[in-house]
Every structure is written in C-alpha cells, then in structure tokens.
C-alpha atoms as a PDB file:
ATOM      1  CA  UNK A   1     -41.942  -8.313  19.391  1.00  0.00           C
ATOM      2  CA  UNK A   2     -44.587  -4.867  19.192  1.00  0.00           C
ATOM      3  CA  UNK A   3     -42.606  -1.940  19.627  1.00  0.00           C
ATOM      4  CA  UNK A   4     -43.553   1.639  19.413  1.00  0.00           C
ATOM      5  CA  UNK A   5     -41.193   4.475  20.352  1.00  0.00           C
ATOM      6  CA  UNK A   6     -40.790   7.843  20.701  1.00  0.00           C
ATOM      7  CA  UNK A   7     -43.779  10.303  19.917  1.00  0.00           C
ATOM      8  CA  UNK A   8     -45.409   8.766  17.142  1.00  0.00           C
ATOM      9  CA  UNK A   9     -45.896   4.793  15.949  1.00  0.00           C
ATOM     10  CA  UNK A  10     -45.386   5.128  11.993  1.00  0.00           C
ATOM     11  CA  UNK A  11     -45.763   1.229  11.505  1.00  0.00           C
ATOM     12  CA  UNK A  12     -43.248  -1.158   9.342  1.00  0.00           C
ATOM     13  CA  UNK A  13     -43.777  -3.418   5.901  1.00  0.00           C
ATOM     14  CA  UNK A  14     -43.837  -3.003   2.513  1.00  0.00           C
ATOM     15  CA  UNK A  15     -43.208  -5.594  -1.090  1.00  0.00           C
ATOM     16  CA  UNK A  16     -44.438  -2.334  -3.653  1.00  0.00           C
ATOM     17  CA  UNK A  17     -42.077   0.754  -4.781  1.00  0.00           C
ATOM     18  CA  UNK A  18     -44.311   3.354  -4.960  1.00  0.00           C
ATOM     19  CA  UNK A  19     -41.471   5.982  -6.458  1.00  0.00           C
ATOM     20  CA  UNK A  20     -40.002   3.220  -8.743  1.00  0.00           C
ATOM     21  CA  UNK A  21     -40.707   0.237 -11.395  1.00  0.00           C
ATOM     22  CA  UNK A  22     -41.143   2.224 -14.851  1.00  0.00           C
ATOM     23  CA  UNK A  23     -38.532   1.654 -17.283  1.00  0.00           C
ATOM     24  CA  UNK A  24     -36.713   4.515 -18.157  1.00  0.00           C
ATOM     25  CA  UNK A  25     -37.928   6.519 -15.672  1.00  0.00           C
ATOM     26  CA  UNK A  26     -41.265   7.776 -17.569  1.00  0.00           C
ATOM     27  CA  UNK A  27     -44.460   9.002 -15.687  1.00  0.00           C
ATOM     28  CA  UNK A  28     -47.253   6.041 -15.241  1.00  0.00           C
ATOM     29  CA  UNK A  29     -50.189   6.130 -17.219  1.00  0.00           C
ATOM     30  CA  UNK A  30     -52.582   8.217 -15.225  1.00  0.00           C
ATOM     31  CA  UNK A  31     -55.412   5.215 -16.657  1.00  0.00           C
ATOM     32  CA  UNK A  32     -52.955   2.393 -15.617  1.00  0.00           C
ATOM     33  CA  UNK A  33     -53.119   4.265 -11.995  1.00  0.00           C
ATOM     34  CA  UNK A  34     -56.860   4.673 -12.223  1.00  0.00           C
ATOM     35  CA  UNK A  35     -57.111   0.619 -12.050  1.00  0.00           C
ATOM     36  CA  UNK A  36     -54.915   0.376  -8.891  1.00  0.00           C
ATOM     37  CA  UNK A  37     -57.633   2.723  -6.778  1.00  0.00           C
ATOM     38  CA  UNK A  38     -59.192  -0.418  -5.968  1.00  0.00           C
ATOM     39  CA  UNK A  39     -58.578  -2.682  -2.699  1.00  0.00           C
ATOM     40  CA  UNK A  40     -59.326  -5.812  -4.310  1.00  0.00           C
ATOM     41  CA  UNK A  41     -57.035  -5.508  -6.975  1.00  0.00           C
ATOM     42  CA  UNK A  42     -53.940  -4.992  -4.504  1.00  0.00           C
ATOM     43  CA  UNK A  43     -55.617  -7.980  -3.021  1.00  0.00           C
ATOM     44  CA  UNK A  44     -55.086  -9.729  -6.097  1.00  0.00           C
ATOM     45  CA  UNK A  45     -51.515  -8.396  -7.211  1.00  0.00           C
ATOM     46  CA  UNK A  46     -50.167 -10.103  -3.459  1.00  0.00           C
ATOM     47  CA  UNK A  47     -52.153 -12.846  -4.339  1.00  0.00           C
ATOM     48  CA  UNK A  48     -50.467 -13.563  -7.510  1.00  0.00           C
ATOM     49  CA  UNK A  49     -47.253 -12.577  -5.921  1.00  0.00           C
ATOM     50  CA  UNK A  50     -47.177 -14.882  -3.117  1.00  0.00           C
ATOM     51  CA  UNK A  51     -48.042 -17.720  -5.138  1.00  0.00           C
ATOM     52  CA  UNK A  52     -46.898 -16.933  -8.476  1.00  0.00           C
ATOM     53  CA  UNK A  53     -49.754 -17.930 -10.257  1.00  0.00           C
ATOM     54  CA  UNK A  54     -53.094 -18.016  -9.485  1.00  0.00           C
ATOM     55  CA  UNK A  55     -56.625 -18.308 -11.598  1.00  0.00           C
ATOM     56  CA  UNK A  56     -59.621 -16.377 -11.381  1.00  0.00           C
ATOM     57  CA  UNK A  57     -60.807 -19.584  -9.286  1.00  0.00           C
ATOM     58  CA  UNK A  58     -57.905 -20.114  -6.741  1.00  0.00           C
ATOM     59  CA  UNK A  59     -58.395 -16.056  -6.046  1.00  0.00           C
ATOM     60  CA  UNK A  60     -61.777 -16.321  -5.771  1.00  0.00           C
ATOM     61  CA  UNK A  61     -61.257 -19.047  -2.908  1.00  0.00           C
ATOM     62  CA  UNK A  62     -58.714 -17.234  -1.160  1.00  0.00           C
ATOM     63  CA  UNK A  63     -60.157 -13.962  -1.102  1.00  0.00           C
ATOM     64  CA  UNK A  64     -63.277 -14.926  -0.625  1.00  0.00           C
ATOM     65  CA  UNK A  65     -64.888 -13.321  -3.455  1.00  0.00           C
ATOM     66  CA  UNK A  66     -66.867 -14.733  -6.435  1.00  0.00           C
ATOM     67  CA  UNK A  67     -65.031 -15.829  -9.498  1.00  0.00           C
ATOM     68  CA  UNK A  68     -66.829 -13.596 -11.778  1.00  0.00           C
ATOM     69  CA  UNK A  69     -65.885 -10.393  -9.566  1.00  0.00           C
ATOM     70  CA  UNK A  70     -61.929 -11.569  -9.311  1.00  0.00           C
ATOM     71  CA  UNK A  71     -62.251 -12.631 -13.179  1.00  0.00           C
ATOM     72  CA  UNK A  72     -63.288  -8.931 -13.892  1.00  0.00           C
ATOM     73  CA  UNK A  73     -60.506  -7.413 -11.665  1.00  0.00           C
ATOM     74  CA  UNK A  74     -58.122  -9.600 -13.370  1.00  0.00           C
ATOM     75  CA  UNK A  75     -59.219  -8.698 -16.190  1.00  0.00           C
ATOM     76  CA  UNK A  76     -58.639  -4.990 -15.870  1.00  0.00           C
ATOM     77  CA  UNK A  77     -55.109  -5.611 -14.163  1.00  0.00           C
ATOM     78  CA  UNK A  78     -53.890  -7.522 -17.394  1.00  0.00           C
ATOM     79  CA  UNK A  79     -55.007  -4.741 -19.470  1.00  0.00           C
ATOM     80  CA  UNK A  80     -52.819  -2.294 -17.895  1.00  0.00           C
ATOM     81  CA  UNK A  81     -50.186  -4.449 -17.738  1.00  0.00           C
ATOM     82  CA  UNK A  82     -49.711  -5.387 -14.130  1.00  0.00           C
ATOM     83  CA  UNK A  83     -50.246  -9.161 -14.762  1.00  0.00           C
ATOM     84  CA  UNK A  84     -50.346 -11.446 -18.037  1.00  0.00           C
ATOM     85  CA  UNK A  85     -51.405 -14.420 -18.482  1.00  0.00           C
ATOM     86  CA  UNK A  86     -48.818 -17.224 -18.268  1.00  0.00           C
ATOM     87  CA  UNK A  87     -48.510 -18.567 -22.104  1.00  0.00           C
ATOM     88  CA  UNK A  88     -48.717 -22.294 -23.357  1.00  0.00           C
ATOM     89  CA  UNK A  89     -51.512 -23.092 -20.990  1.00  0.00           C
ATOM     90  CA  UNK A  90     -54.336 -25.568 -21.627  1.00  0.00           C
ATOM     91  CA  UNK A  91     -57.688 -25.826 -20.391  1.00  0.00           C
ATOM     92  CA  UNK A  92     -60.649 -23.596 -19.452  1.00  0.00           C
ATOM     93  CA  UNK A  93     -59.197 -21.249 -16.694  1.00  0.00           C
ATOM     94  CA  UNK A  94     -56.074 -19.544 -17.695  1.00  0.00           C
ATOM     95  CA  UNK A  95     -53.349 -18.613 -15.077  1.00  0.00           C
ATOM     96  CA  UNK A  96     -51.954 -14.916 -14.202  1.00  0.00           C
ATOM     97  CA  UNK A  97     -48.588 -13.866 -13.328  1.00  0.00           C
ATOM     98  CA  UNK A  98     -47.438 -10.683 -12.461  1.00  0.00           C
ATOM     99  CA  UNK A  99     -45.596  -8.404 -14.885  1.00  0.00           C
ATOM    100  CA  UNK A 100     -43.350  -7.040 -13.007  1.00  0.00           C
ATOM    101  CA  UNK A 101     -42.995  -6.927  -9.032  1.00  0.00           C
ATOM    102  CA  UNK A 102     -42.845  -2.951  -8.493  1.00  0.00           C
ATOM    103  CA  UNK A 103     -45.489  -0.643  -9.300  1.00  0.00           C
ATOM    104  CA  UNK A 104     -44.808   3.316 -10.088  1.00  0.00           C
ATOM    105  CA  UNK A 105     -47.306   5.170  -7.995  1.00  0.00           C
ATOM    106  CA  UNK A 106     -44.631   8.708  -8.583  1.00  0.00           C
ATOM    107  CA  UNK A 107     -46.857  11.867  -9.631  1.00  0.00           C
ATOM    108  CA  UNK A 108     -43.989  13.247 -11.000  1.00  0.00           C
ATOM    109  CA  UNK A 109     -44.153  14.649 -14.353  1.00  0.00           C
ATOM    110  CA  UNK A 110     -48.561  13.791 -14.579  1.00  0.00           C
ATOM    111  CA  UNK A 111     -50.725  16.552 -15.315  1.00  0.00           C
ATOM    112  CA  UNK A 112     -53.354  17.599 -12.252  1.00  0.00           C
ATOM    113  CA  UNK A 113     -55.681  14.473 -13.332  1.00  0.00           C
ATOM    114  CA  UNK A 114     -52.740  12.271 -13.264  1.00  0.00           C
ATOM    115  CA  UNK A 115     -51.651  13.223 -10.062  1.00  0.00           C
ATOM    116  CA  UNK A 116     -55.109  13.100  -8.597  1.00  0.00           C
ATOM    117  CA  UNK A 117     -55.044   9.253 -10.330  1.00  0.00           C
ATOM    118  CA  UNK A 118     -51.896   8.604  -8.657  1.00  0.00           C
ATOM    119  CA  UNK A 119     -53.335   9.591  -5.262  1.00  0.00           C
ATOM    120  CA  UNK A 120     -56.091   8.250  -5.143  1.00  0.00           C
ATOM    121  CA  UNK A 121     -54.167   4.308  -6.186  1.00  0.00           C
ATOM    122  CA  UNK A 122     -51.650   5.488  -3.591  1.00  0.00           C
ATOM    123  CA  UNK A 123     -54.472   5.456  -0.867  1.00  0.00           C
ATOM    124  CA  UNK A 124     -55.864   2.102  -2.029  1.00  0.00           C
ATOM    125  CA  UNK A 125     -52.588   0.991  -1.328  1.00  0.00           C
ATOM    126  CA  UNK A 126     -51.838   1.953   2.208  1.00  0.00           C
ATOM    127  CA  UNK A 127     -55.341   1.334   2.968  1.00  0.00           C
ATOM    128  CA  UNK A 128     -54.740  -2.425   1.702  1.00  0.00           C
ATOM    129  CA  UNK A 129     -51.370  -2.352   3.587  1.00  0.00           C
ATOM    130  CA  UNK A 130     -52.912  -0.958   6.512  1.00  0.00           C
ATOM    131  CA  UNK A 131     -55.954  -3.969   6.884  1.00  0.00           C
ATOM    132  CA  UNK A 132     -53.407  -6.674   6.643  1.00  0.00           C
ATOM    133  CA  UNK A 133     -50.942  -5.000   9.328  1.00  0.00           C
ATOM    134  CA  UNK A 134     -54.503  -4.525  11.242  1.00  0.00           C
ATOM    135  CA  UNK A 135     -55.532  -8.277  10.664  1.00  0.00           C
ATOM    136  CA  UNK A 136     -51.926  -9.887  11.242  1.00  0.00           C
ATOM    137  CA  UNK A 137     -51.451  -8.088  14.459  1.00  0.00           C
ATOM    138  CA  UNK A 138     -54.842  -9.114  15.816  1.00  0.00           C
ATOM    139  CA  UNK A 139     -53.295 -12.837  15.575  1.00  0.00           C
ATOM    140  CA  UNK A 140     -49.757 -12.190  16.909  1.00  0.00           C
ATOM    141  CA  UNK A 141     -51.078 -14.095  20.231  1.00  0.00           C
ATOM    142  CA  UNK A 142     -51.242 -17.317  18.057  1.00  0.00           C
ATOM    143  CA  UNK A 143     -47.718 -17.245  16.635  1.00  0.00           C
ATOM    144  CA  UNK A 144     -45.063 -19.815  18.334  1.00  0.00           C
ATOM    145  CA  UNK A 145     -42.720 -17.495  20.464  1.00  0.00           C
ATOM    146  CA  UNK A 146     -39.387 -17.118  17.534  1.00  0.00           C
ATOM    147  CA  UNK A 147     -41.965 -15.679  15.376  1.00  0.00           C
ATOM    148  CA  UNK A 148     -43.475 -12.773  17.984  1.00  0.00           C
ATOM    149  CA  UNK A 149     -40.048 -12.253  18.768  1.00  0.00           C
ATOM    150  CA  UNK A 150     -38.862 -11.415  15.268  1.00  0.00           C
ATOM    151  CA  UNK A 151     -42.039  -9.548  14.112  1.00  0.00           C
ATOM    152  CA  UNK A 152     -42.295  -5.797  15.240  1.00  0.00           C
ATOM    153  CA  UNK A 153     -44.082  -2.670  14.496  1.00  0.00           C
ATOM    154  CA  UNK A 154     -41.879   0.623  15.073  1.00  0.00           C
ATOM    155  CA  UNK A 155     -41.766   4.134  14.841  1.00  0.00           C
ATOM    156  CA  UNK A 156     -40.047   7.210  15.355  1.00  0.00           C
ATOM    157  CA  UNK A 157     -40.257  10.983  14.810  1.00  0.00           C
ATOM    158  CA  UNK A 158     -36.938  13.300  14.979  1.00  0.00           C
ATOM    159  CA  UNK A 159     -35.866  16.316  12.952  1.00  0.00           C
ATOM    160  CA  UNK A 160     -33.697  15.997   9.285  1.00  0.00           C
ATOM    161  CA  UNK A 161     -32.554  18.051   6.745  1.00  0.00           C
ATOM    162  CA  UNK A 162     -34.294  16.401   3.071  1.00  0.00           C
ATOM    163  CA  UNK A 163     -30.854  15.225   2.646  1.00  0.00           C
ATOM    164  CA  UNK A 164     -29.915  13.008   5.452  1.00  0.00           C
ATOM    165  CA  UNK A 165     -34.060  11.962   4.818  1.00  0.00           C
ATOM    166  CA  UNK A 166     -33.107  11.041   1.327  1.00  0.00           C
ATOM    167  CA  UNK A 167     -30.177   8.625   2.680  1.00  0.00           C
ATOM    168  CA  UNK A 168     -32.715   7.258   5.133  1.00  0.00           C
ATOM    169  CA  UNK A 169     -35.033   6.307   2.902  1.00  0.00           C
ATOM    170  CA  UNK A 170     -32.188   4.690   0.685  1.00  0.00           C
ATOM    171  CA  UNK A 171     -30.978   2.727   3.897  1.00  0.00           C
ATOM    172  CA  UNK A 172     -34.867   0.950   4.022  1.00  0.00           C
ATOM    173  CA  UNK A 173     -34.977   0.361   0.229  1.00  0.00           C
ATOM    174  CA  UNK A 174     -32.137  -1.498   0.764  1.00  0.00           C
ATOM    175  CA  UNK A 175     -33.428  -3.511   3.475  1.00  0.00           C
ATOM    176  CA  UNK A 176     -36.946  -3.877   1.704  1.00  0.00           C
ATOM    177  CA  UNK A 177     -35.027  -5.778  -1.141  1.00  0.00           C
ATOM    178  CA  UNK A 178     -33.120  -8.448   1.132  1.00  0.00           C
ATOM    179  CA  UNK A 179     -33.599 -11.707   0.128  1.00  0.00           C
ATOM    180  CA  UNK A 180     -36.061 -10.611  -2.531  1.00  0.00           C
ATOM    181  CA  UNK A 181     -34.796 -13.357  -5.243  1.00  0.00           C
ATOM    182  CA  UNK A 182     -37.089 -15.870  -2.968  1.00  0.00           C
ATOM    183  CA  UNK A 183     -39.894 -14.096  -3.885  1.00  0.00           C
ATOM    184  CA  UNK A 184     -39.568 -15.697  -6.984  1.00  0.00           C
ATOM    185  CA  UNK A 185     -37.491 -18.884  -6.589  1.00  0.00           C
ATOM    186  CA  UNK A 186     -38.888 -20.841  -3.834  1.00  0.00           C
ATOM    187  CA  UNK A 187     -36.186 -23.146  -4.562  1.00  0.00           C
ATOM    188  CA  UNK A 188     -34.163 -20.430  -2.658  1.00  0.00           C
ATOM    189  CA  UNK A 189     -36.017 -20.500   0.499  1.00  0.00           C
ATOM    190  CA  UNK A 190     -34.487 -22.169   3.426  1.00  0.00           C
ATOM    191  CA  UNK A 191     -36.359 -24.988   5.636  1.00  0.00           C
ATOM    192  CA  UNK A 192     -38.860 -22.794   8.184  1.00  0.00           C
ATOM    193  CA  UNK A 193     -39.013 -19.584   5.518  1.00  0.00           C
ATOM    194  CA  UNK A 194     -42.052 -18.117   6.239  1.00  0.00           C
ATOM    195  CA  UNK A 195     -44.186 -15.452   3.938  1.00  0.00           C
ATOM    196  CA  UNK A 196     -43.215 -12.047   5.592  1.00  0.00           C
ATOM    197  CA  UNK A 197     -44.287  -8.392   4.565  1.00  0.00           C
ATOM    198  CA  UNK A 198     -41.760  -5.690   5.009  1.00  0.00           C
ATOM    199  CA  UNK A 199     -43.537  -2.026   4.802  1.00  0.00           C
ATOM    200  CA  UNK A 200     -41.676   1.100   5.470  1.00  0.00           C
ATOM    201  CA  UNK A 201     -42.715   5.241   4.979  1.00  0.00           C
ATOM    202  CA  UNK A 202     -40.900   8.022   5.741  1.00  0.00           C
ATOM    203  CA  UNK A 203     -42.875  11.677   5.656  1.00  0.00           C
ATOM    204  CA  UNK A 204     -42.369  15.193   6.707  1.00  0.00           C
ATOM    205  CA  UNK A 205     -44.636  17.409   8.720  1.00  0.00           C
ATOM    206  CA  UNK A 206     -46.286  20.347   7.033  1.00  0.00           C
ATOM    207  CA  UNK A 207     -44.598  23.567   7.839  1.00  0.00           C
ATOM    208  CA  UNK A 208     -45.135  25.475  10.820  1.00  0.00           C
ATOM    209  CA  UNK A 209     -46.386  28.478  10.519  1.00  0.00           C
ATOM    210  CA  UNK A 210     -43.994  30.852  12.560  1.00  0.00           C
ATOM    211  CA  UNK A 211     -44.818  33.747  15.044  1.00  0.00           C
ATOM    212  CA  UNK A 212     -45.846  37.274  12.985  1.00  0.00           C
ATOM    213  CA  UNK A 213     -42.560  39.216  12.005  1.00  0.00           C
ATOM    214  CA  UNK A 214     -40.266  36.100  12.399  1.00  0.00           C
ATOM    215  CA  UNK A 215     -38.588  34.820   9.420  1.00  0.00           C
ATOM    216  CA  UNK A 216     -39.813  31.226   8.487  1.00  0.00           C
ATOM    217  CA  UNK A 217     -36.945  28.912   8.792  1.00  0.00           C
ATOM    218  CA  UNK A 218     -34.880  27.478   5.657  1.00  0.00           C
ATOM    219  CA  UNK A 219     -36.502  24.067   5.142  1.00  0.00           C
ATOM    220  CA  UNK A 220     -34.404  23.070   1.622  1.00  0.00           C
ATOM    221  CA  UNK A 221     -31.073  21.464   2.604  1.00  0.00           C
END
C-alpha cells in the first residue's frame, strides 16, 4: 500500500548507516568519502550486497555498464576498503565482497574539507536511494496484490524536542536491522522472502526567524 500523511511525504527505506560503521567510533577518511560521491559505486556496493559476490562482469550485466567502467569503480571501492576481493579464487575475473555492511557518512570530528567530502557522498547516496524508490514505485502496478499491500511509502511532520527525536530515530534503527542476519545467510530466508529495501530519515526544519523584539524560542532540549 502508498501512503502519504499529514503535511509532508518524507518517503521510507534504507540498508546503509550513515552515522555508524567505523570501529571505535573514529571520523572516516575524508578520501575514503571522496570515492562514495559517485552513483555508480552505491550501485555497485547493493550490488555486491544483494548477491554477495559479484565480478566486474556479472556487475557490468546487471547494471548495464561496461566491464571496464565497473572494473575501475571496483577498483577504487577496494582501495578504500569498502569491498575486498574474496581470497582463494581461481581464474581470470576475481570476485568482490563487501567489507563490511555499514558505511560512516558522520562529519563529526572532519576538518571543513572532510565535511564537504562527507556531504557531497551523503548526496550520492540519497540520490541513489531516491532513483530506486523512483523506479520501484513506477512498477508497483505489476506486483501480485500481498506485495502492494505490504509495501508503503509514508511520512509525517509534527513538533519534538531533539530528545524525544533522538529516541525516534533509535526506534527505526531498530526496525532497519530486523531480520538483517538474512542479508547474509540466505540459508535463513524463509520460502517467498523477497529482496526488500528499508530507508528511513528523520530531519529538523531550520529555525524560524521570530517577529523583531521577540525572544527566539529555546530549541536545545
């Protein structure tokens, strides 16, 4: 089912942590970020994702790209460490996996450059999860009736302190991570399992401006 509510349609799905994924908490490398500003290399991190392994040939069918261009892309993903290649493999064409399933898009702690690097892989990200929302709703007509019913875009604006935001935003992380082991283990999926993306944002409006001589209102709780 479609749904949008109340005044604004924010939209629904997500697989990447953009505020998590580094261990020990450390900033990303603003160069690591640099090399996720690209579409096609989102493209290629589901890719691998979805099937667990994939080739520079098996992308280039899917995405319908050349095998030189997804080689290249590859290429720069495994050297900042957001796939490897999977070891003890023969023949020509290696195989990629991913390193780890959550990438740390967090400007906190980066200098000006690194935040700018961390924006700009940020908006290659929603733009990527924006086209595939785009291109999956414009076939929702084709899908047998259980799956329109259990598919739905919503949204919502209210008011919140940045407190009971904060437990929000815990409350969809949690969600986001249901069933994740089958990501990995398709041992673990049950008969009918389908390949679903879960994407969720929270944001706050800029702060009005208030009338001249009124005190602006306490926005910190």
């Amino acid at each position: 089912m479609v749904k949008a509510s109340c005044a604004r349609c924010v939209a629904q799905d997500m697989l990447s942590d953009m505020t998590g994924g580094q261990a020990g908490g450390s900033a990303p490398d603003p160069r690591a970020l640099r090399a996720l500003a690209h579409p096609l290399r989102w493209q290629l991190i589901d890719l691998i994702g979805s099937e667990a392994t994939a080739t520079a040939t098996r992308c280039a069918e899917v995405l319908g790209e050349s095998v030189a261009n997804c080689s290249y892309h590859l290429g720069i993903l495994g050297k900042y460490g957001y796939i490897e290649l999977v070891p003890g493999q023969a023949g020509k064409e290696k195989p990629w996996r991913l390193a780890s399933r959550e990438q740390n898009l967090d400007p906190a702690g980066l200098d000006a450059e690194g935040a700018l690097a961390a924006e700009a892989a940020a908006e290659a990200f929603l733009g990527h999860e924006f086209a595939r929302m785009r291109q999956r709703l414009s076939r929702y007509s084709l899908e047998p009736e259980p799956w329109r019913k259990a598919t739905l875009v919503l949204g919502a604006t209210t008011w919140m302190t940045a407190g009971e935001l904060l437990d929000i935003s815990g409350q969809l992380k949690r969600l986001l991570v249901t069933h994740e082991e089958r990501a990995a283990d398709p041992a673990s999926r049950p008969p009918g399992a389908r390949e679903v993306r879960l994407f969720a944002a929270t944001s706050v409006a800029p702060p009005v401006t208030p009338p001249h001589g009124a005190a602006p209102p306490d926005d910190t709780a």
